[in-house]
C-alpha atoms as a PDB file:
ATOM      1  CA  UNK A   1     120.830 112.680 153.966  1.00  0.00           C
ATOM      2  CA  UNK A   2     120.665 116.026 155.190  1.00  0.00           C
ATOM      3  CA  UNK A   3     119.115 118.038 157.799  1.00  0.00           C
ATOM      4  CA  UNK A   4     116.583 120.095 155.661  1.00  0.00           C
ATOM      5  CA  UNK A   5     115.826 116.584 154.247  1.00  0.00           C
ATOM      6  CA  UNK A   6     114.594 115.689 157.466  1.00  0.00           C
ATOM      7  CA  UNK A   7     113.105 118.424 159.513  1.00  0.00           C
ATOM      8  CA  UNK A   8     112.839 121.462 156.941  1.00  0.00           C
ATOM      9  CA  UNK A   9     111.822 124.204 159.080  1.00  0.00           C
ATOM     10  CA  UNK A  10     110.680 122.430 162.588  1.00  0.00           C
ATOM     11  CA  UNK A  11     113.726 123.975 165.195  1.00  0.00           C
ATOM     12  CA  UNK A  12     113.414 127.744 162.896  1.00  0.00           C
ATOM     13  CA  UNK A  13     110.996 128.882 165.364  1.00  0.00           C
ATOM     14  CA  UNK A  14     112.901 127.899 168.398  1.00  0.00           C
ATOM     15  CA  UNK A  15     116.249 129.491 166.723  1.00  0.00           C
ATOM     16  CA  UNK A  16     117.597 132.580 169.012  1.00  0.00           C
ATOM     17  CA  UNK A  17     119.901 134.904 167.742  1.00  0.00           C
ATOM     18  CA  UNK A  18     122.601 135.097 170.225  1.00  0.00           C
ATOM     19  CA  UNK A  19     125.868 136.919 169.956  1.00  0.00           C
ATOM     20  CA  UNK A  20     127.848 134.486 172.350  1.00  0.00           C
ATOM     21  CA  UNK A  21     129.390 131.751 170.592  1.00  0.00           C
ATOM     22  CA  UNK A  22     128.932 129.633 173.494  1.00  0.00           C
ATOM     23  CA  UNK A  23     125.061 130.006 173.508  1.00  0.00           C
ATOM     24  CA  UNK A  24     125.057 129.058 170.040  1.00  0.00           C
ATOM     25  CA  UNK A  25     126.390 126.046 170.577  1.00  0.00           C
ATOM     26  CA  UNK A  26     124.482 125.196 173.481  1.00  0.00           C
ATOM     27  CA  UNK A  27     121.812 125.686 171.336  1.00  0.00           C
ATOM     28  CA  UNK A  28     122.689 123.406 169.156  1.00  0.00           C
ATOM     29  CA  UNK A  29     123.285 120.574 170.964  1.00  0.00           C
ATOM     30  CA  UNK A  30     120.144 118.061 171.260  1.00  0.00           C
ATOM     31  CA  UNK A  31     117.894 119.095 174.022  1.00  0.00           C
ATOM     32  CA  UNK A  32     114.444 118.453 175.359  1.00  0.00           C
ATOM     33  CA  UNK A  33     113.077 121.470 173.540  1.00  0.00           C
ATOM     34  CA  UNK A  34     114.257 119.857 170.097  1.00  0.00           C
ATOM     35  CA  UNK A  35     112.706 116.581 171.514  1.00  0.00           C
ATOM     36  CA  UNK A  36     109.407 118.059 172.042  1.00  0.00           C
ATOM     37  CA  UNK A  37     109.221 120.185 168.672  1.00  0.00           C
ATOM     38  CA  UNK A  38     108.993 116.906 166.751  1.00  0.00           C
ATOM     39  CA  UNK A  39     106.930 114.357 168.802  1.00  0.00           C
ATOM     40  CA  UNK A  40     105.049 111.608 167.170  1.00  0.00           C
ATOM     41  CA  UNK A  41     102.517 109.136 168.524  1.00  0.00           C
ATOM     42  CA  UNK A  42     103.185 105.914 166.600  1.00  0.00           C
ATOM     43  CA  UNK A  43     104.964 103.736 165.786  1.00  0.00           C
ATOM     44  CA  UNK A  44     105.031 101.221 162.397  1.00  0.00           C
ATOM     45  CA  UNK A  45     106.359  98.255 164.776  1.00  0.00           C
ATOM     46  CA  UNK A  46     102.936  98.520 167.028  1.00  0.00           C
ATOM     47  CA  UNK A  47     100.922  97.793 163.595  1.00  0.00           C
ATOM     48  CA  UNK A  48     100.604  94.035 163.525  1.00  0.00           C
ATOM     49  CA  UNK A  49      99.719  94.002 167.515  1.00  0.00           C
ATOM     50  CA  UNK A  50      97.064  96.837 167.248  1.00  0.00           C
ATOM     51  CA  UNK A  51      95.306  94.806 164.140  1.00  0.00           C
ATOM     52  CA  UNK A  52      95.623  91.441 165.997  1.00  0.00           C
ATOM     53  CA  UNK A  53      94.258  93.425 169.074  1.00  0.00           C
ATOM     54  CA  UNK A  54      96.826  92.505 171.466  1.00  0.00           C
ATOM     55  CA  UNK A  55      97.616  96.091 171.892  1.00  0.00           C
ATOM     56  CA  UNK A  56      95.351  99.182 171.478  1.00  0.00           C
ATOM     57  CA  UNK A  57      95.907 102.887 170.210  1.00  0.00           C
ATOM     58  CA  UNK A  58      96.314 103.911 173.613  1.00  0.00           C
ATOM     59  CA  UNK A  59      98.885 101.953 174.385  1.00  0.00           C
ATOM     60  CA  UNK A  60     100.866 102.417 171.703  1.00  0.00           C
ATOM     61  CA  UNK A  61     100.453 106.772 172.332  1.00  0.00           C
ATOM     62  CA  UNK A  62     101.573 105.463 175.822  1.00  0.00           C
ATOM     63  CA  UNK A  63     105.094 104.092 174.789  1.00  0.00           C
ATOM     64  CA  UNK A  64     105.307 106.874 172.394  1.00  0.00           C
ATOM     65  CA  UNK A  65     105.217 109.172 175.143  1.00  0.00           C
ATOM     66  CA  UNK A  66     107.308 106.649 177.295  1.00  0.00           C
ATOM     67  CA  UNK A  67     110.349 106.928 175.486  1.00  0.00           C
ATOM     68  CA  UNK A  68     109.936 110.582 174.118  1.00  0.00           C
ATOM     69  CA  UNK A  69     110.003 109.320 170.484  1.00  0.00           C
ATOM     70  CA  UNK A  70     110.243 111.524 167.721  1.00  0.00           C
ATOM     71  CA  UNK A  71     109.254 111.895 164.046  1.00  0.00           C
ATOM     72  CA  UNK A  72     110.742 113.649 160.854  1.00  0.00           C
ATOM     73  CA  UNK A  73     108.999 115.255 158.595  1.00  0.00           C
ATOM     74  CA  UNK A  74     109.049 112.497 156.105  1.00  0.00           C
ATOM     75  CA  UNK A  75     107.722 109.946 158.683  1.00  0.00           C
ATOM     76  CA  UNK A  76     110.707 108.384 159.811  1.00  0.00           C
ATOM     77  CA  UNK A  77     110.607 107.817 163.128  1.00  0.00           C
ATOM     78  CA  UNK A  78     113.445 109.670 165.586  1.00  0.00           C
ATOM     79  CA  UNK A  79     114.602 107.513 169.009  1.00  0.00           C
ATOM     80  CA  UNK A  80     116.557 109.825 171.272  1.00  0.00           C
ATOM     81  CA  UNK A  81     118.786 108.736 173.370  1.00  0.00           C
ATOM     82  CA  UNK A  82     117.978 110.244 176.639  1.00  0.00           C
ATOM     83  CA  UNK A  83     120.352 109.652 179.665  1.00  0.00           C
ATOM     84  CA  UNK A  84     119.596 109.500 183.327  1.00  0.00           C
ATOM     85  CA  UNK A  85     119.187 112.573 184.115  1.00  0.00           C
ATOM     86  CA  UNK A  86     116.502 113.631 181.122  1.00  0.00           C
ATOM     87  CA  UNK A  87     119.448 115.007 178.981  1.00  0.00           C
ATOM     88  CA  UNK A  88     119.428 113.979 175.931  1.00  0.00           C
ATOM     89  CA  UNK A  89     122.527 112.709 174.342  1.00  0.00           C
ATOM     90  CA  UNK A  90     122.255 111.741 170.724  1.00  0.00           C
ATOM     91  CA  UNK A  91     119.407 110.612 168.075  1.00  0.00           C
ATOM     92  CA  UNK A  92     119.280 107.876 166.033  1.00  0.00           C
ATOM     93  CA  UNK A  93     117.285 108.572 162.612  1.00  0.00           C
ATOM     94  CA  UNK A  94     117.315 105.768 160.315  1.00  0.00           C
ATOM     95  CA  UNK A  95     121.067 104.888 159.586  1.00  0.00           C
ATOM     96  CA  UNK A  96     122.300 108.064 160.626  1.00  0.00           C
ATOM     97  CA  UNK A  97     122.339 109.706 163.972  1.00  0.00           C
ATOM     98  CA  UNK A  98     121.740 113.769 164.870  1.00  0.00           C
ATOM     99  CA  UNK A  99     125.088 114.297 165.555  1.00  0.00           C
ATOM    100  CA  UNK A 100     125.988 113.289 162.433  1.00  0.00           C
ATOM    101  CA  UNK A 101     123.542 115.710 160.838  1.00  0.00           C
ATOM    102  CA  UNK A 102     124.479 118.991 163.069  1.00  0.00           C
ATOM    103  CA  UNK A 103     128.027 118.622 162.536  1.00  0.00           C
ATOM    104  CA  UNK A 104     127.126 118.709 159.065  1.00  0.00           C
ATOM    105  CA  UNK A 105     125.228 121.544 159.282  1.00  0.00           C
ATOM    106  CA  UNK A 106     126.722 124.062 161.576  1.00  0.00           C
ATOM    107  CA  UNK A 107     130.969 124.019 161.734  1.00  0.00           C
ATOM    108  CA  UNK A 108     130.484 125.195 165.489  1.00  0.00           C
ATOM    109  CA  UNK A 109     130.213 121.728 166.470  1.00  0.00           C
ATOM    110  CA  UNK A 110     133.365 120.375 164.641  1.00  0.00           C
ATOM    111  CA  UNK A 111     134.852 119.404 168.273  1.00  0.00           C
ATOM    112  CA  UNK A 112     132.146 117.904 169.741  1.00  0.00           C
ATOM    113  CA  UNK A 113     132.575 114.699 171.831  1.00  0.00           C
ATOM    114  CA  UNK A 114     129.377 112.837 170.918  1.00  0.00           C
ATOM    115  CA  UNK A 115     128.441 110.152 174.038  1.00  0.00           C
ATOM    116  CA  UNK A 116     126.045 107.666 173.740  1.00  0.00           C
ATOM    117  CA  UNK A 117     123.868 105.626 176.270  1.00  0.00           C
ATOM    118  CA  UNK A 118     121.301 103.043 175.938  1.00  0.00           C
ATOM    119  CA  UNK A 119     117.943 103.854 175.011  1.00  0.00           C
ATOM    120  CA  UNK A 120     115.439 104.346 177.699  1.00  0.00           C
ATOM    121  CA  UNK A 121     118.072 104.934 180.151  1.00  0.00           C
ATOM    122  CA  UNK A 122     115.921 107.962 181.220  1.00  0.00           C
ATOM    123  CA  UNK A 123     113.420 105.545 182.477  1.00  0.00           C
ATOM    124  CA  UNK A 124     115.697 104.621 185.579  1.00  0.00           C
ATOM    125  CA  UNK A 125     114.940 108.190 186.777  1.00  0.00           C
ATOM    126  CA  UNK A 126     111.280 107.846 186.458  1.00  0.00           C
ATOM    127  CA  UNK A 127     111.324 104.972 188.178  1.00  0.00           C
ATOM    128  CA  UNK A 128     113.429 106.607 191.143  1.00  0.00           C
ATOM    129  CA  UNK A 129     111.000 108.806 191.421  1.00  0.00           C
ATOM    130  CA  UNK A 130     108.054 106.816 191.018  1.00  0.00           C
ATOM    131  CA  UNK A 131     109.343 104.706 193.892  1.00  0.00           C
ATOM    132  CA  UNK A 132     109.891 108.296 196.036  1.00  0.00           C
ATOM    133  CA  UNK A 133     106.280 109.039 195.086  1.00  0.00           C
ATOM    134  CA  UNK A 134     104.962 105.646 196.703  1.00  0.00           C
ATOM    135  CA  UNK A 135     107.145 106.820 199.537  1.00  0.00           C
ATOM    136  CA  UNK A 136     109.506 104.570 199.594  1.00  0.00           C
ATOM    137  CA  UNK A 137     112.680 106.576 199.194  1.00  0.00           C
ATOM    138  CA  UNK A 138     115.106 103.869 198.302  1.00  0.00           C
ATOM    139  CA  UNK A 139     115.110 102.118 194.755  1.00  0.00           C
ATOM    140  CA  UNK A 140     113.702  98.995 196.047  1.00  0.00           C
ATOM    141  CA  UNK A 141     112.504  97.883 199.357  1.00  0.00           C
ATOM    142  CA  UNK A 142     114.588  94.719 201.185  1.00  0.00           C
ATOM    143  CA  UNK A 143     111.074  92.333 200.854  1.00  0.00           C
ATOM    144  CA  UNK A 144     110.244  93.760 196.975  1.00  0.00           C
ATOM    145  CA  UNK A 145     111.947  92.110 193.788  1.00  0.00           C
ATOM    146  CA  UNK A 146     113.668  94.320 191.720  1.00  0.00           C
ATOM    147  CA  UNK A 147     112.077  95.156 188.436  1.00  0.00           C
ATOM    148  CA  UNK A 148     114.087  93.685 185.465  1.00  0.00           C
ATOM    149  CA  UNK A 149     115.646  95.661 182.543  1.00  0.00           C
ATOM    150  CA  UNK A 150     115.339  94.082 179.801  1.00  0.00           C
ATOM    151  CA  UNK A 151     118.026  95.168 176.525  1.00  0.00           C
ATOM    152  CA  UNK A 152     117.665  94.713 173.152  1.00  0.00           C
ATOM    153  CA  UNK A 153     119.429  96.289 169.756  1.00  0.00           C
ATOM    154  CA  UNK A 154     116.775  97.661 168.183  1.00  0.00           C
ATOM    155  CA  UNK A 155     114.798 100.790 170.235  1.00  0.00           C
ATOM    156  CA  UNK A 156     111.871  99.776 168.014  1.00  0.00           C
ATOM    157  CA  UNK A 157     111.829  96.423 169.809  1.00  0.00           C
ATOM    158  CA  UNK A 158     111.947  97.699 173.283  1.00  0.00           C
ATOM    159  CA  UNK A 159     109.354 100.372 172.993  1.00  0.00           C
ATOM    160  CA  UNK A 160     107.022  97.704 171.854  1.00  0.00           C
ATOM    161  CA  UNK A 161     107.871  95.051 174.588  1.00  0.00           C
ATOM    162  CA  UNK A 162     107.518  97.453 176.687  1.00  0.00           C
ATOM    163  CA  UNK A 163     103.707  97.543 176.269  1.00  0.00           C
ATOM    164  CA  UNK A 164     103.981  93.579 175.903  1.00  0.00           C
ATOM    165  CA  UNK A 165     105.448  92.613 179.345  1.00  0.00           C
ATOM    166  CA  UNK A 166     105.130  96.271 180.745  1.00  0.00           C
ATOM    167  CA  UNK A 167     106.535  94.355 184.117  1.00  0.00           C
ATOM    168  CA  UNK A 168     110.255  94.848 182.792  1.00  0.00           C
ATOM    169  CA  UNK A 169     112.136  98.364 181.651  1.00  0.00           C
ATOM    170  CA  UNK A 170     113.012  97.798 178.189  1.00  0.00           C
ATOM    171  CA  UNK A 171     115.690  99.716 176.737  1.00  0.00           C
ATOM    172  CA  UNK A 172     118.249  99.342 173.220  1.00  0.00           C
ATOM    173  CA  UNK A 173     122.622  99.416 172.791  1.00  0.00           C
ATOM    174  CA  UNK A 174     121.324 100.149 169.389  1.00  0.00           C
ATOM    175  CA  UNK A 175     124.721  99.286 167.840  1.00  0.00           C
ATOM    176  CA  UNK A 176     127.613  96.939 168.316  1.00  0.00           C
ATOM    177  CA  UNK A 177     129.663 100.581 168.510  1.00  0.00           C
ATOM    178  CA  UNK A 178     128.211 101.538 171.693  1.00  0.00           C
ATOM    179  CA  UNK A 179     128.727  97.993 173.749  1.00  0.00           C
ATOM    180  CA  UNK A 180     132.020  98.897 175.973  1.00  0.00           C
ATOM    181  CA  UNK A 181     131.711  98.177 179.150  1.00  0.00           C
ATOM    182  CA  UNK A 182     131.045 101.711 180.170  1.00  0.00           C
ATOM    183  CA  UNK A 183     127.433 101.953 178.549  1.00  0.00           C
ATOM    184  CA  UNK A 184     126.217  99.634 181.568  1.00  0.00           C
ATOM    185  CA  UNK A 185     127.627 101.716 184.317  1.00  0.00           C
ATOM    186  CA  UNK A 186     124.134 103.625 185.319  1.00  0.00           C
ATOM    187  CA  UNK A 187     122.389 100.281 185.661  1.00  0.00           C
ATOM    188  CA  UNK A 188     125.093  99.113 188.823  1.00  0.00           C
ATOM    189  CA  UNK A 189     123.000  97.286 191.411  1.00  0.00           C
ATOM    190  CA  UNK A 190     119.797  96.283 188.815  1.00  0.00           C
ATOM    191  CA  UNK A 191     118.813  93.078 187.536  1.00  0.00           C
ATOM    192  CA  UNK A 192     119.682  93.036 183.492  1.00  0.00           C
ATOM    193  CA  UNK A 193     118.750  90.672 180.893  1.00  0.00           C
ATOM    194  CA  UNK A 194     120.373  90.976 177.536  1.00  0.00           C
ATOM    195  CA  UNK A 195     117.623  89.388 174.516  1.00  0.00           C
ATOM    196  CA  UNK A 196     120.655  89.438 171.217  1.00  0.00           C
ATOM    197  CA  UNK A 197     119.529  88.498 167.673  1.00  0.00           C
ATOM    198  CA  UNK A 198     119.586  85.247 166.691  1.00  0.00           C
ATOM    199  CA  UNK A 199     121.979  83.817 163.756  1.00  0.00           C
ATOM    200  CA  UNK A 200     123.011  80.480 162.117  1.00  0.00           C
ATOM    201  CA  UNK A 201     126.347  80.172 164.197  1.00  0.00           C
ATOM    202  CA  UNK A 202     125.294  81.546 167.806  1.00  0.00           C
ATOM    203  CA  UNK A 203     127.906  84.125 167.625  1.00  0.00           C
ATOM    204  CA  UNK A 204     125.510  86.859 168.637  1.00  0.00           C
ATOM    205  CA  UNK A 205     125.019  85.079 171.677  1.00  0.00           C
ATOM    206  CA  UNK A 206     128.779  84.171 172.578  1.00  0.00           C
ATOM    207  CA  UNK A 207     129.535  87.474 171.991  1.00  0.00           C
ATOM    208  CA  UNK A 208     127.232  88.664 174.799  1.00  0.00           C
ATOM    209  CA  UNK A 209     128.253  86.076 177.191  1.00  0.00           C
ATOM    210  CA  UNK A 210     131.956  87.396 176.847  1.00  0.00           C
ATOM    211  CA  UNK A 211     130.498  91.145 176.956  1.00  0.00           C
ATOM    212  CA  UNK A 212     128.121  90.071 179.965  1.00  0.00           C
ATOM    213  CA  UNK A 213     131.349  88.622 181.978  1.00  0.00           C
ATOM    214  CA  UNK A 214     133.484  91.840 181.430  1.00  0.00           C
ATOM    215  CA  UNK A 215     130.552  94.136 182.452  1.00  0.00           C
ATOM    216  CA  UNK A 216     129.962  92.177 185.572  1.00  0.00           C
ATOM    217  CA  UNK A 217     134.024  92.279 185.869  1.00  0.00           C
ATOM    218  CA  UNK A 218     133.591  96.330 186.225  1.00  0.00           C
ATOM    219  CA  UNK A 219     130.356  96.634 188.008  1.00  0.00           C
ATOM    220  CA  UNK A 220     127.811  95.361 190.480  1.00  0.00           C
ATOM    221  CA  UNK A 221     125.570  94.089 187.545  1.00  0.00           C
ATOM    222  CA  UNK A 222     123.489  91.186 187.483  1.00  0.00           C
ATOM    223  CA  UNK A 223     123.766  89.950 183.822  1.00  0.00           C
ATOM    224  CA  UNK A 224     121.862  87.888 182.341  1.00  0.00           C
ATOM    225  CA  UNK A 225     121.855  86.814 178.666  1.00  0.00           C
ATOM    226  CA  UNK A 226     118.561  85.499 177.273  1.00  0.00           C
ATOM    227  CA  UNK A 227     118.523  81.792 175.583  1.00  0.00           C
ATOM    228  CA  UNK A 228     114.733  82.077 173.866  1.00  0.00           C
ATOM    229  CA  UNK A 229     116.087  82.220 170.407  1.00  0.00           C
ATOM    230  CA  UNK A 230     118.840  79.826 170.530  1.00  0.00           C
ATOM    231  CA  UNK A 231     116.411  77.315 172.245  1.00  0.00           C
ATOM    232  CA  UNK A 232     113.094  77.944 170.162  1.00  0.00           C
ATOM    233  CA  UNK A 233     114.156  79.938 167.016  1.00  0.00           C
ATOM    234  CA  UNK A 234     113.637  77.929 163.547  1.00  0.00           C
ATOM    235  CA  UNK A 235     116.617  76.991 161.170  1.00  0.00           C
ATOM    236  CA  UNK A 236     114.926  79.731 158.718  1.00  0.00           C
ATOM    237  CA  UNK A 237     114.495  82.177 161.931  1.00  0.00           C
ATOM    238  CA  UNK A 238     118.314  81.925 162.873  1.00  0.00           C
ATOM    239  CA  UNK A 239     119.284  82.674 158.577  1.00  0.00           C
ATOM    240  CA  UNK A 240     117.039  86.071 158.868  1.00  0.00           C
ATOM    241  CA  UNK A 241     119.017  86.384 162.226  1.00  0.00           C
ATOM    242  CA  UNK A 242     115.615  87.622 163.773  1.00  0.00           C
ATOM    243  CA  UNK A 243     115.366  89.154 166.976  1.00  0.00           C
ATOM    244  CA  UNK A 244     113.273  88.376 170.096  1.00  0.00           C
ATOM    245  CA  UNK A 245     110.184  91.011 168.819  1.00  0.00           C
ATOM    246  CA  UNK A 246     110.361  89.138 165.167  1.00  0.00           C
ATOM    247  CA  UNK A 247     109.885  86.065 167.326  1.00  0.00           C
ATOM    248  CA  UNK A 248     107.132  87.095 168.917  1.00  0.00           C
ATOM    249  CA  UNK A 249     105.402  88.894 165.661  1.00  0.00           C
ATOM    250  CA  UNK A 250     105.246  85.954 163.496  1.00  0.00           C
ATOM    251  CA  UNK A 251     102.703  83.790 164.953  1.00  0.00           C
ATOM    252  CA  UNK A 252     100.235  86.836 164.222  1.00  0.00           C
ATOM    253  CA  UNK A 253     100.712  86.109 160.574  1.00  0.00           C
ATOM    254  CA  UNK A 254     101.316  82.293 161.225  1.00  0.00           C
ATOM    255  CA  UNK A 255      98.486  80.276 163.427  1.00  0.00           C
ATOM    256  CA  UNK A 256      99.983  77.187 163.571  1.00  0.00           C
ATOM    257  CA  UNK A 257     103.175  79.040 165.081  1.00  0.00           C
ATOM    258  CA  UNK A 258     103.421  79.123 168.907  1.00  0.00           C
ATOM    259  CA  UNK A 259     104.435  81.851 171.098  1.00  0.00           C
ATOM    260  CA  UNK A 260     106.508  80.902 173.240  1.00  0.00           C
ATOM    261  CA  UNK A 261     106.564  83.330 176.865  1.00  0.00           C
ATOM    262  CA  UNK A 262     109.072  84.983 177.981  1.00  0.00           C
ATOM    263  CA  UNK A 263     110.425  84.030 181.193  1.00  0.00           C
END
């Protein structure tokens, strides 16, 4: 896959012509002007929730523009991994990431230290300042429950639950690569519920147990991991390995399925 593949001429017009190495590479780098130069407003995941009406079109534009999601020009849809302070870090595309693809393309970035954090981690600033808005100043008052972050793998999952049970943050790890310890450090002090796939032998779900015990071992984290799937998931559920959206989904195709609610 290559970049031309993807984009063809989107970032030309954005392209300066610098003579400083060092603003060429800056240039580079992701940034929010390369996340706004390919924005999209929807999402393939939303389809089966929109046609069921459980969800509208202006909802799903709504998470679009929650998570700043992106879209090549092939229709693939780009989930940018934006950290806490509305820089974006990295893109994932597919099975590739951006990274990948501009260190492909321009030799400048041969020594670039790629760093990854979860997706919709930029939504803890928002919600800073959202909080500062109401005039509150602190994250949370002493008499007001924390709101809950939810994390998934997939981003596609969390930008839809998001619009499902908008009453938690949803955000992705994206991939098993990215789960040290370290990738939970900007949610210290927060409330976090970790929703892994499913699978025949519940090692998804002992593996997060022993991840969730050496995160709270380095920071002030309450960690939870979620049970749902273990508990309610079929035989043929836990063989596709399905996660907690597929779980939800299927009852929209099957009417004698239940949903079960998310506690």
């Amino acid at each position: 896959m290559k970049w031309n593949e993807l984009f063809s001429n989107t970032f030309k017009a954005l392209r300066p012509q610098p003579s400083d190495i060092r603003h060429q590479v800056d240039f580079m780098l992701p940034s929010m002007p390369m996340v706004e130069a390919c924005r999209a407003d929807c999402l393939e995941g939303f389809e089966p929730f929109v046609a069921n009406g459980k969800l509208t079109a202006e909802q799903v534009h709504r998470a679009c523009e929650r998570y700043y999601l992106g879209k090549t020009k092939s229709g693939q849809p780009i989930f940018w991994m934006i950290d806490d302070m509305l820089q974006p870090l990295d893109a994932h595309i597919g099975g590739t990431w951006i990274s990948t693809l501009l260190k492909a393309r321009e030799p400048l970035l041969d020594c670039w230290q790629v760093q990854h954090c979860l997706f919709g981690l930029h939504l803890m600033m928002e919600d800073v300042r959202g909080k500062k808005d109401e005039g509150r100043g602190e994250m949370e008052d002493a008499g007001t429950a924390p709101v809950c972050i939810c994390v998934v793998e997939r981003e596609e999952t969390a930008v839809v639950m998001s619009e499902l049970f908008p009453e938690s943050v949803w955000m992705a790890y994206a991939t098993t690569a990215h789960l040290v310890p370290e990738l939970f450090a900007p949610l210290e002090g927060r409330v976090v519920t970790i929703y892994p796939r499913t699978d025949p032998t519940m090692s998804t779900y002992l593996f997060f147990l022993d991840y969730a015990d050496l995160v709270c071992k380095s920071y002030d984290i309450e960690l939870h991991v979620d049970w749902t799937l273990e508990d309610y998931a079929t035989e043929d559920q836990k063989q596709r390995c399905i996660d907690i959206l597929d779980f939800i989904k299927e009852p929209l195709y099957d009417p004698n399925s239940a949903i079960i609610p998310l506690e």
